[in-house]
Structure formats: C-alpha cells, structure tokens
N, C-alpha and C. Protein backbone atom coordinates (compact mmCIF):
# COMPACT_ATOMS: atom_id res chain seq x y z
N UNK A 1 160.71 107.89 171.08
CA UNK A 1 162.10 108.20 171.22
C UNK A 1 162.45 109.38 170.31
N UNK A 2 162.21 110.45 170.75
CA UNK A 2 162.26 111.86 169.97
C UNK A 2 163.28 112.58 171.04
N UNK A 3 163.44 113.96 170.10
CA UNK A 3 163.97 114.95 171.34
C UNK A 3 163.15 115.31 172.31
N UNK A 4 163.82 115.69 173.51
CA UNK A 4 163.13 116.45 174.48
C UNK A 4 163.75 117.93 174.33
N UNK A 5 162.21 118.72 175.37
CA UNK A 5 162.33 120.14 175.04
C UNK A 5 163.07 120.50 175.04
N UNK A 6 164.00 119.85 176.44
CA UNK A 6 165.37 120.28 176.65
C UNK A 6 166.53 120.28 175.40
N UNK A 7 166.13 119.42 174.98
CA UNK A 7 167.65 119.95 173.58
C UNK A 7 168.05 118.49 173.02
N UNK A 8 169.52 118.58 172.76
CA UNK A 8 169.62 117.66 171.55
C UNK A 8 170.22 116.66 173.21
N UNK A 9 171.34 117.35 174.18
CA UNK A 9 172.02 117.14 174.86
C UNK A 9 170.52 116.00 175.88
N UNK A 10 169.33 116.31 175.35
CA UNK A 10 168.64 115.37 176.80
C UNK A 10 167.68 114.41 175.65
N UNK A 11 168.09 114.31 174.16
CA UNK A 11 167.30 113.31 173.43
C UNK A 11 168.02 111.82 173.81
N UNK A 12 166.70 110.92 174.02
CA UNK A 12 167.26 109.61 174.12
C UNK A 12 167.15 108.40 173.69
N UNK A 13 167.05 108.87 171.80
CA UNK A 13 167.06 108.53 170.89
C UNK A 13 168.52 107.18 170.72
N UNK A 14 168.11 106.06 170.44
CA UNK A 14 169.24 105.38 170.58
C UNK A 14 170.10 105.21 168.97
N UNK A 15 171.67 105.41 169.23
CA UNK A 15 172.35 105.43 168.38
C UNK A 15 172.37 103.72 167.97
N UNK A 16 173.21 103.49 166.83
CA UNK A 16 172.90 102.32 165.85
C UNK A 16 174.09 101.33 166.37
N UNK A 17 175.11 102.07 167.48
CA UNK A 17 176.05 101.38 167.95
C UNK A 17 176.23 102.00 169.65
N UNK A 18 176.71 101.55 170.23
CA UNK A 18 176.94 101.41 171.48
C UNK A 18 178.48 101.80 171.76
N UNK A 19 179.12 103.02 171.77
CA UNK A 19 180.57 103.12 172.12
C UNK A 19 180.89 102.93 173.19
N UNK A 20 182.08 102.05 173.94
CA UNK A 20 182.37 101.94 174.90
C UNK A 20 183.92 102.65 174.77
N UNK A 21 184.39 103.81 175.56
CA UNK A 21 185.65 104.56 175.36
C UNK A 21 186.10 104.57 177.23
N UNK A 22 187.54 104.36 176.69
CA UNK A 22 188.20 104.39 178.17
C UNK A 22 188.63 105.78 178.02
N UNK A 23 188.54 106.15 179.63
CA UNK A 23 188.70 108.17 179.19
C UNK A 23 189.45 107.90 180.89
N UNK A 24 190.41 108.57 180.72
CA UNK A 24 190.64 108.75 182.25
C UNK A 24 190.82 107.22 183.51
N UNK A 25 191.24 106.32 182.87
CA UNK A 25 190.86 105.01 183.32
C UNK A 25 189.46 104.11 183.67
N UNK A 26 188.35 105.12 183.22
CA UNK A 26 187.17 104.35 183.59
C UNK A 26 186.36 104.35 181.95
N UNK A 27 185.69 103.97 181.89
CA UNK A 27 184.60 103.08 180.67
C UNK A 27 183.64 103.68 180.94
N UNK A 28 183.34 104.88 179.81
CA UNK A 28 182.00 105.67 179.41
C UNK A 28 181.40 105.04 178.31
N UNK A 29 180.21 104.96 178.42
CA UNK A 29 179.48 104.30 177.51
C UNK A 29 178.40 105.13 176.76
N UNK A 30 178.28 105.07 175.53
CA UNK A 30 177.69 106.08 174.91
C UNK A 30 176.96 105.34 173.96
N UNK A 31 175.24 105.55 174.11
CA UNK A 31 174.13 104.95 173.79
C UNK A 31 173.03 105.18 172.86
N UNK A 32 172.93 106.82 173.16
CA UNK A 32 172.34 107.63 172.48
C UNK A 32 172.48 108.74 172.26
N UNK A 33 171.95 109.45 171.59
CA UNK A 33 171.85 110.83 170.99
C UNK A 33 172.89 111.67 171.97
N UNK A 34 171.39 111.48 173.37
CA UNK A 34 172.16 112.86 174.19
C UNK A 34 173.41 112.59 174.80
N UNK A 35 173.51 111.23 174.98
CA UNK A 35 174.92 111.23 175.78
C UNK A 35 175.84 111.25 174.45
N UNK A 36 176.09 110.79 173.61
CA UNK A 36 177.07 111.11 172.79
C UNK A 36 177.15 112.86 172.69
N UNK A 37 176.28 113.64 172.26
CA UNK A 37 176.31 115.26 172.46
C UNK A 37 176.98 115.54 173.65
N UNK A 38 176.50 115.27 174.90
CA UNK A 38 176.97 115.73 176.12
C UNK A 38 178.65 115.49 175.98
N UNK A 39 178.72 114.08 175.93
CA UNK A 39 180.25 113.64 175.40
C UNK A 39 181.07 114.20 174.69
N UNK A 40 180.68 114.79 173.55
CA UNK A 40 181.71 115.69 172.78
C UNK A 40 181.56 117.50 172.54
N UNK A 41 180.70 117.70 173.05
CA UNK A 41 180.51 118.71 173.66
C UNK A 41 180.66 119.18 175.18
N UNK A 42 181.05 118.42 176.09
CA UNK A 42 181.88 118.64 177.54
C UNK A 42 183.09 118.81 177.21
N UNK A 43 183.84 118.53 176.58
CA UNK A 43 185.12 118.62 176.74
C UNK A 43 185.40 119.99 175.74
N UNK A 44 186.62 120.59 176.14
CA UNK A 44 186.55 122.16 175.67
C UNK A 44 187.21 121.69 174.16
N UNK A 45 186.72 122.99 173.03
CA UNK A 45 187.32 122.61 171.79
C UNK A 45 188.73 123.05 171.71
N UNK A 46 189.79 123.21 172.69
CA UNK A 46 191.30 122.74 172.48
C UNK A 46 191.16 121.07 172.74
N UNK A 47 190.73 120.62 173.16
CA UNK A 47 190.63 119.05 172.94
C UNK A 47 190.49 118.57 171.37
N UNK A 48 189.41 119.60 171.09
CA UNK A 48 189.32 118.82 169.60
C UNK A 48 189.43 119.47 168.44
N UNK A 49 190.37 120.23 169.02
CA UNK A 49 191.00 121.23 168.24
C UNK A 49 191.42 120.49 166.54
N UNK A 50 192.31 119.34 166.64
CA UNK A 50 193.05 118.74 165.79
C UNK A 50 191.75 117.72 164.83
N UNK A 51 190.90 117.91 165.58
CA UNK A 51 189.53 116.98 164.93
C UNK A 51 188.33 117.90 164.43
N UNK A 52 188.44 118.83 164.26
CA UNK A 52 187.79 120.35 164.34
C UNK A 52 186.63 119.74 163.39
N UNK A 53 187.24 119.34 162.14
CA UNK A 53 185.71 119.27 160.72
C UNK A 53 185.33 117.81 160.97
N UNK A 54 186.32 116.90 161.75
CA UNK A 54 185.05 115.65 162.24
C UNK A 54 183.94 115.92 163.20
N UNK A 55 184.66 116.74 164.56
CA UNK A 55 183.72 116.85 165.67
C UNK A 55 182.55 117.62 165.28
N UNK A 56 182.79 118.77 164.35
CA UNK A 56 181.56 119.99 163.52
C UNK A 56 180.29 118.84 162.77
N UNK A 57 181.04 117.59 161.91
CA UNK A 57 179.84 116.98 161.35
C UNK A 57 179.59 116.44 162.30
N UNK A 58 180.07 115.78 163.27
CA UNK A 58 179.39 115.11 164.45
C UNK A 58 178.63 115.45 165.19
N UNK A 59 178.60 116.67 165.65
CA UNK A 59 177.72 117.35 166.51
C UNK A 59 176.64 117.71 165.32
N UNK A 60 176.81 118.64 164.20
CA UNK A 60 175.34 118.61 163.14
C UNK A 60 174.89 116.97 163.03
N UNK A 61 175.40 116.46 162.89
CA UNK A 61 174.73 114.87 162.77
C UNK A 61 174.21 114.47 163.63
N UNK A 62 174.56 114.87 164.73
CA UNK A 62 173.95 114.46 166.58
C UNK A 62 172.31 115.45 166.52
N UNK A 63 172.38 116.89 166.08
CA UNK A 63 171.78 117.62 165.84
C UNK A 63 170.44 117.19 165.13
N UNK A 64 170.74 116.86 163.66
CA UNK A 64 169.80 116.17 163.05
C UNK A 64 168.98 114.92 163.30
N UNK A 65 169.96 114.43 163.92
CA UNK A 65 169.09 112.40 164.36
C UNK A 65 168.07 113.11 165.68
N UNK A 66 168.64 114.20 166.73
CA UNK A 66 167.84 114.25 167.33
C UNK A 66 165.99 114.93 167.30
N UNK A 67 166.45 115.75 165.68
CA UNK A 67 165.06 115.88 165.28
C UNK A 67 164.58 114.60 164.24
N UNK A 68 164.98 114.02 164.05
CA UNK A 68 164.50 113.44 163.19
C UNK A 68 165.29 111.66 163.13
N UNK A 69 165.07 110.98 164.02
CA UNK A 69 165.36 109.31 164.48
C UNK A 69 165.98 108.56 163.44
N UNK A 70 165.29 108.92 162.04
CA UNK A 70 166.13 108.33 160.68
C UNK A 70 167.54 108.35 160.60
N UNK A 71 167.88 109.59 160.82
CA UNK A 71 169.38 110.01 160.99
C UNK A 71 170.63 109.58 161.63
N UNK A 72 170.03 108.88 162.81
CA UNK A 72 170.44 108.10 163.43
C UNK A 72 172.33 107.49 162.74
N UNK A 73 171.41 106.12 162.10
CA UNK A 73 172.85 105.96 161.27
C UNK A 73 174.26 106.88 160.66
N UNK A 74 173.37 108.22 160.02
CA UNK A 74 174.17 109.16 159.98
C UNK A 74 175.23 109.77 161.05
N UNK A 75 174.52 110.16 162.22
CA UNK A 75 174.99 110.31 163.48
C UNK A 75 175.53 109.53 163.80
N UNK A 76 175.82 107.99 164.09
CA UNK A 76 176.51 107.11 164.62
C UNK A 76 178.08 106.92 163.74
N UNK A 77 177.88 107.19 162.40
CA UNK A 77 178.86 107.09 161.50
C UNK A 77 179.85 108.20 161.66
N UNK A 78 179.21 109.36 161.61
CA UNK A 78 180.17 110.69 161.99
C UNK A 78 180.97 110.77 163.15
N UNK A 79 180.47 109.81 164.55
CA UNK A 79 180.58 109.77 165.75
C UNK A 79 182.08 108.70 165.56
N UNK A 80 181.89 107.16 164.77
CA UNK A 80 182.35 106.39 164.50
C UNK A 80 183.59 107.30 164.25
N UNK A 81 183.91 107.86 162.96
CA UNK A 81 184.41 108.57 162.08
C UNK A 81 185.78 109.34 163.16
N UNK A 82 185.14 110.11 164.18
CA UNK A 82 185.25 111.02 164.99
C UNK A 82 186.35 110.44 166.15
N UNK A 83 185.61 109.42 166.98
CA UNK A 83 186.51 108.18 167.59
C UNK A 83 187.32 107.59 167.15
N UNK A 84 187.28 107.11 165.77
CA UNK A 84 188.82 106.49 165.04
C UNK A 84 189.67 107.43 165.27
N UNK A 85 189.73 108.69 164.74
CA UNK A 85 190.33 109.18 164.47
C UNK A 85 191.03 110.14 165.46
N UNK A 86 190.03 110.47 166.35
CA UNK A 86 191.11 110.62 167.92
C UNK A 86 191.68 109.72 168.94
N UNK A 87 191.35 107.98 168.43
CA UNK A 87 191.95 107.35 168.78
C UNK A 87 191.66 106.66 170.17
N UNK A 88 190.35 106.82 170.03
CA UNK A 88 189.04 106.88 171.52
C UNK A 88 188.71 105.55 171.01
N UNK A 89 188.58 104.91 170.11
CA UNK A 89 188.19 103.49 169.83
C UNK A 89 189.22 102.53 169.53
C-alpha cells in the first residue's frame, strides 16, 4: 500500500479514519490517501478560500503519507482538522 506512479491523487494507502461527508445531498466516503487528495483538491480554491492554511497542511500531509504510510495519522489529523472546521463533519 504505497503510492502509485500516478501520483498522490491514485495512492491507496488507507487513512486511520474513514470520513463519511454529505456534499450535495449524497454521502462521499473518503478512505484513503487518494480519494481524500482528489476530494480536496477537485473543488476550486474559492471554496477553500476561508480554510486556505488548513487545506495547504492537508494536502502536504496527504503528500507525505503518500510517500511514506507512517504519516498516515498525520494526514488523517490535518484532514480531521480541515472538516471540522469547514463544517463537512
């Protein structure tokens, strides 16, 4: 469970928690590495405009767990961090 060549966006490295976020009336579920990346990186940064220095450690934290699996926790916490605080959890 490492990155793939493809990038951080296709590692499927599993995060230390399991987010379940209602977006639009339906339930995205976010598992690992790449889908959390894909997740906060799809949406344009006027979205997260107001979350600017959470979403920045989140994505380096997404960044790091995907080279290196330890990190993990790190990444899940920043992510955590990130969701409180836009109000996604």
């Amino acid at each position: 469970m490492t990155a793939v060549a493809g990038g951080v966006s296709d590692c499927d490295t599993p995060l230390r928690a399991v987010f379940q976020i209602d977006l639009n009336g339906k339930t995205v579920s976010i598992s690992t590495v790449g889908q959390a990346h894909r997740f906060i990186t799809s949406l344009g940064s006027i979205e997260w405009i107001e979350f600017r220095a959470l979403h920045q450690d989140a994505v380096q934290a997404l960044h790091r767990a995907a080279g290196n699996a330890m990190l993990t926790v790190q990444a899940t916490d920043a992510l955590r961090a990130l969701f409180i605080r836009a109000r996604l959890l």
